[in-house]
C-alpha atoms as a PDB file:
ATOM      1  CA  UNK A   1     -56.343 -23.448 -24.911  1.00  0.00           C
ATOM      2  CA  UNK A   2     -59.610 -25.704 -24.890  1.00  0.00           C
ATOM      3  CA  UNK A   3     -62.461 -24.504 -21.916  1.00  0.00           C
ATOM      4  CA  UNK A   4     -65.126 -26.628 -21.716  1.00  0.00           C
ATOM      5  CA  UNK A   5     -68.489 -25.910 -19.037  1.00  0.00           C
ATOM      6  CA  UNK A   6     -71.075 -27.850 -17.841  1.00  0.00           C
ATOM      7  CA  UNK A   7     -73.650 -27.472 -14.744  1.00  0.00           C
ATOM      8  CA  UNK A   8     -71.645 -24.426 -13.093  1.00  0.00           C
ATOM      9  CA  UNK A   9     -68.412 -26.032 -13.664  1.00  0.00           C
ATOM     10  CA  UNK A  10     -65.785 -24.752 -16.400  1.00  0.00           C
ATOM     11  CA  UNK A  11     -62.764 -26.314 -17.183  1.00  0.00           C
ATOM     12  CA  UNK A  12     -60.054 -25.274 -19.423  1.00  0.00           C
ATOM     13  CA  UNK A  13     -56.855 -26.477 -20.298  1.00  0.00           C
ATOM     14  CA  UNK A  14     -53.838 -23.964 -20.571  1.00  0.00           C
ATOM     15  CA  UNK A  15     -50.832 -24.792 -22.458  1.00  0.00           C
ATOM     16  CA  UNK A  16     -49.671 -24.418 -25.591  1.00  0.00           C
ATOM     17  CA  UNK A  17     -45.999 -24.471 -24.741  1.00  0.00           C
ATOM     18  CA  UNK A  18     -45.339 -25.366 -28.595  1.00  0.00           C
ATOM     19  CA  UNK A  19     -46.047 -21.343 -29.242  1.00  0.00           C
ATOM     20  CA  UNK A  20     -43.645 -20.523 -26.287  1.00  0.00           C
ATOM     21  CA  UNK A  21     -41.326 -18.495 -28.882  1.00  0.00           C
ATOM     22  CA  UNK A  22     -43.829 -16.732 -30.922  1.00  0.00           C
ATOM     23  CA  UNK A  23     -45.256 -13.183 -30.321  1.00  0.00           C
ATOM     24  CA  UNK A  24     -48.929 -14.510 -29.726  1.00  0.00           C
ATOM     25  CA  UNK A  25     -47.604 -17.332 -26.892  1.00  0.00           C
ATOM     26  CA  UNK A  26     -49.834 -17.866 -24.071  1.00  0.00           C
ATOM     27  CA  UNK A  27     -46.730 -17.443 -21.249  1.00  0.00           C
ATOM     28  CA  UNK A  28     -44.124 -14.963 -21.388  1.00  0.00           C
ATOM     29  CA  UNK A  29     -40.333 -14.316 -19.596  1.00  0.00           C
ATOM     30  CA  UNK A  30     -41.542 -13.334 -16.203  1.00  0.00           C
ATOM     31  CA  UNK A  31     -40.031 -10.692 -14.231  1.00  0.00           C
ATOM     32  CA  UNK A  32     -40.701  -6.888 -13.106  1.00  0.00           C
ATOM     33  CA  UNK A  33     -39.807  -3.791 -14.782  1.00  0.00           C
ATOM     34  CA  UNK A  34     -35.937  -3.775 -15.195  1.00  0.00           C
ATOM     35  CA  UNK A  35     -35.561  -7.242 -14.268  1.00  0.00           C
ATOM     36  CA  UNK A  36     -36.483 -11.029 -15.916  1.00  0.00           C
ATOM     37  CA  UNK A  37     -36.313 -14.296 -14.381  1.00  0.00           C
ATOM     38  CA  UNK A  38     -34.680 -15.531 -17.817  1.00  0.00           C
ATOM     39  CA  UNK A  39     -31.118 -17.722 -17.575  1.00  0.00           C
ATOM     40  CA  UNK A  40     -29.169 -16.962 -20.521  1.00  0.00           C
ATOM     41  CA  UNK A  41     -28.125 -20.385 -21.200  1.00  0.00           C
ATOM     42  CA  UNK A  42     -31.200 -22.301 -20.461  1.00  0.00           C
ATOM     43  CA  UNK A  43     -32.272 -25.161 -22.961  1.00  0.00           C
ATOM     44  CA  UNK A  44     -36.217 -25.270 -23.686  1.00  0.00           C
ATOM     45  CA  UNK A  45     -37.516 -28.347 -24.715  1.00  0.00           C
ATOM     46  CA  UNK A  46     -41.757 -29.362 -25.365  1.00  0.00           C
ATOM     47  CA  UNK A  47     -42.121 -32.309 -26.217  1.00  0.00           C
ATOM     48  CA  UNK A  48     -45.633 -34.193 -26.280  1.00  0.00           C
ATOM     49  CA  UNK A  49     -46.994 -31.153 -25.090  1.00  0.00           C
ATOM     50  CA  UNK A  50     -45.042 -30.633 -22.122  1.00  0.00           C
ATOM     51  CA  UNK A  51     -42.392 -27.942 -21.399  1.00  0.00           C
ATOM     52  CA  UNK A  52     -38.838 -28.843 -19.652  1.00  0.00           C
ATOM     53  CA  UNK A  53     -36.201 -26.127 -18.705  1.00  0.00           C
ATOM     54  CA  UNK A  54     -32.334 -26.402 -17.762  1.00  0.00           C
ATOM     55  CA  UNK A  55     -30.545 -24.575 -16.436  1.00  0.00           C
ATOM     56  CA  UNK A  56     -27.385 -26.006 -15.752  1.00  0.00           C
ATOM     57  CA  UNK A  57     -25.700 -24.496 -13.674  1.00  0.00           C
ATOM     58  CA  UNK A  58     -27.897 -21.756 -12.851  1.00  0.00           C
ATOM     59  CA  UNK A  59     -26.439 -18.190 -12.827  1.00  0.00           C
ATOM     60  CA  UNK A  60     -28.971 -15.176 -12.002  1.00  0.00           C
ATOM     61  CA  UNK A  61     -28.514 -13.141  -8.389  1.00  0.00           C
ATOM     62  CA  UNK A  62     -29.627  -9.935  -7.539  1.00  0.00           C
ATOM     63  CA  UNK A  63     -28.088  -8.566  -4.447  1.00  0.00           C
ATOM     64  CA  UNK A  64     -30.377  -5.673  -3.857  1.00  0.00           C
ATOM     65  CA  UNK A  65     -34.277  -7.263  -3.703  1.00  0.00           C
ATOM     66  CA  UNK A  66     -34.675 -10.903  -2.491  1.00  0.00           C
ATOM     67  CA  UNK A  67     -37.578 -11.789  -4.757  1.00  0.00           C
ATOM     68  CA  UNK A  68     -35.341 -11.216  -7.505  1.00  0.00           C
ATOM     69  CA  UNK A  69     -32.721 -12.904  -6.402  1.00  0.00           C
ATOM     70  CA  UNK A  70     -35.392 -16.119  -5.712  1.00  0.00           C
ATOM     71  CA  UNK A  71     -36.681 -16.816  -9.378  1.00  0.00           C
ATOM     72  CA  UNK A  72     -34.080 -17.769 -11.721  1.00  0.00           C
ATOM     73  CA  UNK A  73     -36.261 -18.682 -14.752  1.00  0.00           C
ATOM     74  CA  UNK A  74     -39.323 -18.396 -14.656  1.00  0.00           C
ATOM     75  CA  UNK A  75     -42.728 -18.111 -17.163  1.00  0.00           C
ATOM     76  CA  UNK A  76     -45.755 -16.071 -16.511  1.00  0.00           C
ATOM     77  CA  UNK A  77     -49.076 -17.179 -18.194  1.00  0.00           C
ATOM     78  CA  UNK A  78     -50.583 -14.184 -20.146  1.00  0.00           C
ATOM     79  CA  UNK A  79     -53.787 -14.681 -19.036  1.00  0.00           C
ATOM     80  CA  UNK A  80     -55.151 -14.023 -15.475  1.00  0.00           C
ATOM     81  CA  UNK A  81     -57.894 -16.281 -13.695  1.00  0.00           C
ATOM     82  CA  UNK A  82     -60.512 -14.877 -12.052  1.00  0.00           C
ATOM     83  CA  UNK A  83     -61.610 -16.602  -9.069  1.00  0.00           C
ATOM     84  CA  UNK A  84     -66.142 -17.109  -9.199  1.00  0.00           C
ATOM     85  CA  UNK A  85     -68.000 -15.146  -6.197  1.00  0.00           C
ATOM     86  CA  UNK A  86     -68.649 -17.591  -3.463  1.00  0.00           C
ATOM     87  CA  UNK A  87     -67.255 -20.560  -5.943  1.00  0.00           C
ATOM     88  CA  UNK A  88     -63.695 -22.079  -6.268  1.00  0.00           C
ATOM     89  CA  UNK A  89     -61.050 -22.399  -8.862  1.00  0.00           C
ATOM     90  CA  UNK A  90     -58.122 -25.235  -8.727  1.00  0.00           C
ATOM     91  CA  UNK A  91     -55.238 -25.142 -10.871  1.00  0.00           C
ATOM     92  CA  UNK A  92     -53.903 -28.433 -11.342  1.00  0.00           C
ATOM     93  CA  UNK A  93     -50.949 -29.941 -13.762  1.00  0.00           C
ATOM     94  CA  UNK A  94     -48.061 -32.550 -13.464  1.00  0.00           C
ATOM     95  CA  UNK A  95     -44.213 -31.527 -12.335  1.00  0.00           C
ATOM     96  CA  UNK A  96     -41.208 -33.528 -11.946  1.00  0.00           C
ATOM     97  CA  UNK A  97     -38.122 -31.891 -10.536  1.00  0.00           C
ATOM     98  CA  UNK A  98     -34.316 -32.019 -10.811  1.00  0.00           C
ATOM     99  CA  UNK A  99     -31.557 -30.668  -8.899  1.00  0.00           C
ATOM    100  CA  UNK A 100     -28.236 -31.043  -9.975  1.00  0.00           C
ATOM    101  CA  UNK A 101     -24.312 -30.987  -7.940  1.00  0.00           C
ATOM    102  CA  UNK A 102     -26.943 -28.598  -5.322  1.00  0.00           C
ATOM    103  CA  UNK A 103     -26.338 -29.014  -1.370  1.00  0.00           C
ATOM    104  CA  UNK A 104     -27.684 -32.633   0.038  1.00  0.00           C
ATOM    105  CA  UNK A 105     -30.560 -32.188   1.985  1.00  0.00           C
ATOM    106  CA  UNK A 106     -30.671 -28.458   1.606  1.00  0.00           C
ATOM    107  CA  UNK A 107     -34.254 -28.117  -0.390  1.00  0.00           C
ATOM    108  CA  UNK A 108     -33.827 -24.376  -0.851  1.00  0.00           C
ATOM    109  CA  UNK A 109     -30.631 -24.362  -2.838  1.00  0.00           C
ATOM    110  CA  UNK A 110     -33.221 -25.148  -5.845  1.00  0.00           C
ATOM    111  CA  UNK A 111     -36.425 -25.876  -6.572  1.00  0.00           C
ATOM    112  CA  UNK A 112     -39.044 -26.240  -9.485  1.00  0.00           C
ATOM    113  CA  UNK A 113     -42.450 -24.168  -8.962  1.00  0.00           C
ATOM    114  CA  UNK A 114     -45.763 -23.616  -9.783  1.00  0.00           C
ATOM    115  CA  UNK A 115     -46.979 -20.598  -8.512  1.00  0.00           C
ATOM    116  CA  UNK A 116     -50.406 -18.259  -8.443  1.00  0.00           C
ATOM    117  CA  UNK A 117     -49.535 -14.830  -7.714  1.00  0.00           C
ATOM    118  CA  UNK A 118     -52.184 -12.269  -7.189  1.00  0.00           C
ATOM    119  CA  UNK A 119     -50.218  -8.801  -7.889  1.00  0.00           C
ATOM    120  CA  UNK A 120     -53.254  -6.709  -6.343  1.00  0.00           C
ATOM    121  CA  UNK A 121     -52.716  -8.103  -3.242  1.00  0.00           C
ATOM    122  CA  UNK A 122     -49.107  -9.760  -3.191  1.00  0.00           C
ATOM    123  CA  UNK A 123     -50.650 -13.323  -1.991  1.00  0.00           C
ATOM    124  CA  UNK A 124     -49.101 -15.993  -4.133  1.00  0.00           C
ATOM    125  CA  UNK A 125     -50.099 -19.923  -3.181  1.00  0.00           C
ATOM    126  CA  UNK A 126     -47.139 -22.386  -4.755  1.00  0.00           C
ATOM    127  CA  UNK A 127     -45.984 -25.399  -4.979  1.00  0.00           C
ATOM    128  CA  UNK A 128     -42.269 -26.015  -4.705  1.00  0.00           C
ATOM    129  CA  UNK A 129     -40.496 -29.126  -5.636  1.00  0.00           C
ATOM    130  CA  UNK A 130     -37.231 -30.637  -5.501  1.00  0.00           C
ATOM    131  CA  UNK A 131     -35.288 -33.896  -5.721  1.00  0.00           C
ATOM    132  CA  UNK A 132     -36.692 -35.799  -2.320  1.00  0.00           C
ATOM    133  CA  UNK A 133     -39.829 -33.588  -1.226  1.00  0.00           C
ATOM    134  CA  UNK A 134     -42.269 -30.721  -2.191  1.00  0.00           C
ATOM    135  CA  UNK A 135     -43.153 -27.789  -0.022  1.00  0.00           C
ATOM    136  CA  UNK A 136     -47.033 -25.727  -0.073  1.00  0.00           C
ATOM    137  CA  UNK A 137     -46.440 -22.040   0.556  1.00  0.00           C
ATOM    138  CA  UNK A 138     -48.876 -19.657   1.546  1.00  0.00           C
ATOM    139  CA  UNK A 139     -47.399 -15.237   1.440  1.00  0.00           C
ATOM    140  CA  UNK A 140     -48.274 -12.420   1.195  1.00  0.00           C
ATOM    141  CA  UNK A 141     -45.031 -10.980  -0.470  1.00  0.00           C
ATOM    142  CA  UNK A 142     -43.943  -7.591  -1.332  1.00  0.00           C
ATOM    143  CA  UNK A 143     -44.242  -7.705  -4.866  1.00  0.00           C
ATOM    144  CA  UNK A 144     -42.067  -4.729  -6.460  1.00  0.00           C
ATOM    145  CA  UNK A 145     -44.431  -1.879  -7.435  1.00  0.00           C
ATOM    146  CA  UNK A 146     -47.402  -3.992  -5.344  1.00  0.00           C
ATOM    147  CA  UNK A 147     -48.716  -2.179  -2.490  1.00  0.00           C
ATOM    148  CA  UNK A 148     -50.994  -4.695  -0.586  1.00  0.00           C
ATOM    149  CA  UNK A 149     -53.997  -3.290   0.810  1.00  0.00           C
ATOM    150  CA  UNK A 150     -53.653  -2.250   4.517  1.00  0.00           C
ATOM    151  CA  UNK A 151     -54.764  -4.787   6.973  1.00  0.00           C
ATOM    152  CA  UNK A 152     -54.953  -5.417  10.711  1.00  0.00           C
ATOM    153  CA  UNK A 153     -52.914  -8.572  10.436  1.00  0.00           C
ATOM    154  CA  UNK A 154     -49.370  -9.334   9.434  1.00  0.00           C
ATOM    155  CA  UNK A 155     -48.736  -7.686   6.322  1.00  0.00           C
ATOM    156  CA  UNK A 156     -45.967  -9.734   4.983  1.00  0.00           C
ATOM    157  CA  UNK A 157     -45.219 -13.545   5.575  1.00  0.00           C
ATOM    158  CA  UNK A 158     -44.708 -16.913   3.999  1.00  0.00           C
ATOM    159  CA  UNK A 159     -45.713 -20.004   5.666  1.00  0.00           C
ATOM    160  CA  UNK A 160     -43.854 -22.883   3.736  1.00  0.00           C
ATOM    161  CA  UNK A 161     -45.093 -26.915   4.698  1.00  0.00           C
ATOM    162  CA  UNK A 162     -42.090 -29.173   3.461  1.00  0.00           C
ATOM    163  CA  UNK A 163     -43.198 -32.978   3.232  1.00  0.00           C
ATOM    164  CA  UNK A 164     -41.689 -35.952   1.454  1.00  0.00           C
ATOM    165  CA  UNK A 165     -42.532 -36.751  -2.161  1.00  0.00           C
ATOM    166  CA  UNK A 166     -44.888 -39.595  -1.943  1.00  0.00           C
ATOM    167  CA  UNK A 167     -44.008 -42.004  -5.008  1.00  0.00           C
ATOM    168  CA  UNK A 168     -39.852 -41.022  -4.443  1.00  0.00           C
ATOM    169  CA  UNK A 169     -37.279 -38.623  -5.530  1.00  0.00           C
ATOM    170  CA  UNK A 170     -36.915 -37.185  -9.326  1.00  0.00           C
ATOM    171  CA  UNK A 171     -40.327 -39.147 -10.303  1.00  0.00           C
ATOM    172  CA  UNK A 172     -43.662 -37.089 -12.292  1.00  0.00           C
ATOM    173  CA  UNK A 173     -46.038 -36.001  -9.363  1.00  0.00           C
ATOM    174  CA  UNK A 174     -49.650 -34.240  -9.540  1.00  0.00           C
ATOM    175  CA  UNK A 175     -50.293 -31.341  -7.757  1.00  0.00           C
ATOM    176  CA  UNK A 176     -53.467 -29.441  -7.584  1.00  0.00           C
ATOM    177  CA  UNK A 177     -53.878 -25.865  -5.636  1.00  0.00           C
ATOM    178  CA  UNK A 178     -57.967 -24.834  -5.115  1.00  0.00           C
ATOM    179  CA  UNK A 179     -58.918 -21.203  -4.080  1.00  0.00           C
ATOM    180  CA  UNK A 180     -62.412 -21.112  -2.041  1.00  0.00           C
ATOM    181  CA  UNK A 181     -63.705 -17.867  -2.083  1.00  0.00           C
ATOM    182  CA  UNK A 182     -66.747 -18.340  -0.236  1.00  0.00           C
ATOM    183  CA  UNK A 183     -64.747 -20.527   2.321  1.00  0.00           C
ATOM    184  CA  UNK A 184     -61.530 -18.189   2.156  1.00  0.00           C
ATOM    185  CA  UNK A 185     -59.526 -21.342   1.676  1.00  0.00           C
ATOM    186  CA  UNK A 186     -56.351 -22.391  -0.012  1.00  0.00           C
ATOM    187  CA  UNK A 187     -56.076 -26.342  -0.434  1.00  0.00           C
ATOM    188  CA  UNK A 188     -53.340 -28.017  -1.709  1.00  0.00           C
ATOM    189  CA  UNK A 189     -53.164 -31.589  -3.110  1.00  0.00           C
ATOM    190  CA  UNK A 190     -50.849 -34.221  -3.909  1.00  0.00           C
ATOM    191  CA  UNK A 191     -51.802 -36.783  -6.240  1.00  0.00           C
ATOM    192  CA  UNK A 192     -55.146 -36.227  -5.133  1.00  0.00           C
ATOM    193  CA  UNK A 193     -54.621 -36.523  -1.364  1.00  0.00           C
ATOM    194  CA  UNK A 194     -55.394 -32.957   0.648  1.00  0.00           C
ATOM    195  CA  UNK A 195     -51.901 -32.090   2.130  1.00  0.00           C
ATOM    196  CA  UNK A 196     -52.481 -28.509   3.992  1.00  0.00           C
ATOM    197  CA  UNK A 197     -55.143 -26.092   4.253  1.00  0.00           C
ATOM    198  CA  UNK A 198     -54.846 -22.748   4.818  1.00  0.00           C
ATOM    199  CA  UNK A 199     -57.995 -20.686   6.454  1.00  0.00           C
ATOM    200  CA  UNK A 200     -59.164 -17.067   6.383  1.00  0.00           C
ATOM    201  CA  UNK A 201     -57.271 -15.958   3.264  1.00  0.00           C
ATOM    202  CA  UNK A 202     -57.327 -12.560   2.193  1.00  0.00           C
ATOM    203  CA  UNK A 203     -59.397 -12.327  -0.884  1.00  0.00           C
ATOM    204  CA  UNK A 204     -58.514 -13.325  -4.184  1.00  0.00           C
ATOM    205  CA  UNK A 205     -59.935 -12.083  -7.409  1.00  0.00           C
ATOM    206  CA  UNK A 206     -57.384 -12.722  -9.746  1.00  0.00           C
ATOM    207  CA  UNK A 207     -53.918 -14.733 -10.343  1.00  0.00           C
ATOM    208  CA  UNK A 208     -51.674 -15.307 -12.990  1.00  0.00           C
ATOM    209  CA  UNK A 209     -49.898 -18.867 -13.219  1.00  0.00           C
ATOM    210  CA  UNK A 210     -45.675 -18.820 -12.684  1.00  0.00           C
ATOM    211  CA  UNK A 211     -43.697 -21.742 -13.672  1.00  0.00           C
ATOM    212  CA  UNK A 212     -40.320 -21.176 -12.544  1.00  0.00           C
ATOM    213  CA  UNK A 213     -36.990 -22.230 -11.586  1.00  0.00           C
ATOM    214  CA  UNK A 214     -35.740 -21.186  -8.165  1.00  0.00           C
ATOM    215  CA  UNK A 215     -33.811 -20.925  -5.233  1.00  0.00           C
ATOM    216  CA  UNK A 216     -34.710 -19.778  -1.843  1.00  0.00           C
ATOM    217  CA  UNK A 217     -31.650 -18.534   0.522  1.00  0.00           C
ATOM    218  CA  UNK A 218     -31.219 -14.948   1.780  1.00  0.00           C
ATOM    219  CA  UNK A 219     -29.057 -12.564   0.627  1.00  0.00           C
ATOM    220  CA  UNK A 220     -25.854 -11.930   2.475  1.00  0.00           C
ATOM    221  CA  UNK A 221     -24.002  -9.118   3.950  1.00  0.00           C
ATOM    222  CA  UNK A 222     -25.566  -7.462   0.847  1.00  0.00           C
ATOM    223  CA  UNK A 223     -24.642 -10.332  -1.544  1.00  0.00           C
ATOM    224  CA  UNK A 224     -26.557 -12.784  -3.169  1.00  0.00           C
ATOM    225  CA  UNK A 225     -25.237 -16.272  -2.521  1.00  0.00           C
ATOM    226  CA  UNK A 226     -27.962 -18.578  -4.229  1.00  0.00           C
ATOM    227  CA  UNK A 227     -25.973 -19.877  -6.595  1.00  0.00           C
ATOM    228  CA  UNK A 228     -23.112 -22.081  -6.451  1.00  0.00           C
ATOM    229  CA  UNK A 229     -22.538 -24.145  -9.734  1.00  0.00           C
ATOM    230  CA  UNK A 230     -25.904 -26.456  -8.799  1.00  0.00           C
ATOM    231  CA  UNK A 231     -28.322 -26.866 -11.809  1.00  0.00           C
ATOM    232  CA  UNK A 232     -31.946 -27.227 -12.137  1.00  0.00           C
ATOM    233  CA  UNK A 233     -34.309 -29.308 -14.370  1.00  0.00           C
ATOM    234  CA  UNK A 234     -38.161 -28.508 -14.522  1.00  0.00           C
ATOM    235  CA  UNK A 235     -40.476 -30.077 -16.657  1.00  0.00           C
ATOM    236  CA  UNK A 236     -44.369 -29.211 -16.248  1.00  0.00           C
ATOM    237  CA  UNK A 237     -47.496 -30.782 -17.870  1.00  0.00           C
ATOM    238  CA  UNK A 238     -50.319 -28.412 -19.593  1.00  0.00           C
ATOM    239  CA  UNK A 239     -52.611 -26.759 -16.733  1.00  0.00           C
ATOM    240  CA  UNK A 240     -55.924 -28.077 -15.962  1.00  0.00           C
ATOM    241  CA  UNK A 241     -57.613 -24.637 -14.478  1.00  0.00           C
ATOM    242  CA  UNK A 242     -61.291 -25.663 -13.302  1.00  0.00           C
ATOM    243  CA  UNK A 243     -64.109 -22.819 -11.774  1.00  0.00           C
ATOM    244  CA  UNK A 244     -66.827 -24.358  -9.810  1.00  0.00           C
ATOM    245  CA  UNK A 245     -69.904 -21.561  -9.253  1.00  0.00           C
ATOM    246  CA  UNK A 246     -71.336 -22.289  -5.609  1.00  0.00           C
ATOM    247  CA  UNK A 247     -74.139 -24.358  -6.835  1.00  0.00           C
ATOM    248  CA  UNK A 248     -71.831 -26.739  -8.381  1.00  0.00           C
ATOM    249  CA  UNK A 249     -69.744 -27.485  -5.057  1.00  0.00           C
ATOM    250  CA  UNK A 250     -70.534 -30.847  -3.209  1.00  0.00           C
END
């Protein structure tokens, strides 16, 4: 990890995907107590600093909690990111996406993700993306052992935006998520280009990053039916995590 600051604005750049396997890795197996999002047969590969995961086909269900059933394999930086009173932090990296022998046309039969998920709170603000188009999502999930704090509002929901991948299917795309604390804003980005905005977010003072693997269909007269012999092929770029104090925004 390299951080760098200058003028109210500190950048760092969180990878090291090399160290993956070793006890003093920056990312770990993520999951919840008595459950990981870890595919027994998955191949790891970093190369030129980037990490790629198969898993081919993909094989993890749980019947019983649907966010378990959802991640398949999935890593959870060590770290948390705190987000700067009144400023804004972005988490940006690269992410190309594979799906293989899953349902045409059918995005949530499997998806790659990035995802920041605040486990005080239960928000998490992600990126999912597939073969032909990404989707922004904006929750507030019920995290096992999370209890959000009450609120007036809806408690629980997930507000996905599904678009077309701008440059074409299977192909490296940038994606960039910013947190405005003094606006209470999530923006998300494609390749530099503002794609949604969501206002009046709850506030955030921490996240961790996810990179995962996943699938999004509901579980079925009490059975998981998520997978189906379809595969999935991630590969993710280094992050790019930048704070900006308020004095430092344009």
């Amino acid at each position: 990890m390299t951080a760098e600051t200058t003028s109210g604005v500190e950048t760092i750049e969180y990878g090291d995907f090399a160290d993956l396997l070793k006890p003093d890795s920056k990312w770990t197996i993520g999951g919840f107590p008595g459950w990981e999002f870890r595919e027994p047969n998955a191949v790891v590969v970093v190369q030129n600093g980037r990490l790629r995961v198969a898993a081919v086909p993909l094989t993890r269900g749980n019947a019983m909690i649907q966010i378990l059933d959802n991640a398949k394999h999935m890593y959870f930086s060590k770290e948390t990111f705190a987000a700067p009173e009144g400023g804004e932090i972005s988490v940006e990296l690269e992410i190309r996406a594979r799906k293989l022998n899953g349902v045409a046309g059918d995005f949530y039969d499997g998806f790659v993700s990035v995802n920041l998920l605040d486990f005080t709170t239960g928000i998490a603000a992600d990126f999912f993306v597939s073969n032909e188009c990404y989707a922004t999502v904006y929750a507030r999930l019920p995290f096992p052992g999370v209890t959000p704090p009450d609120t007036d509002g809806q408690r629980y929901f997930g507000l996905f935006k599904e678009q077309p991948l701008p440059k074409g299917e299977q192909k490296t795309h940038r994606y960039r998520i910013t947190y405005d604390h003094g606006a209470a804003q999530l923006r998300f980005y494609v390749e530099d280009q503002l794609v949604n905005r969501e206002t009046e977010v709850p506030e955030i003072r921490s996240f961790l990053v996810a990179l995962g693997l996943m699938t999004e269909k509901d579980i079925t007269a009490g059975q998981s039916v998520s997978c189906h012999g379809q595969g999935l092929v991630g590969e993710w770029s280094p992050l790019r995590i930048t704070r900006r104090a308020p004095m430092a925004i344009p």
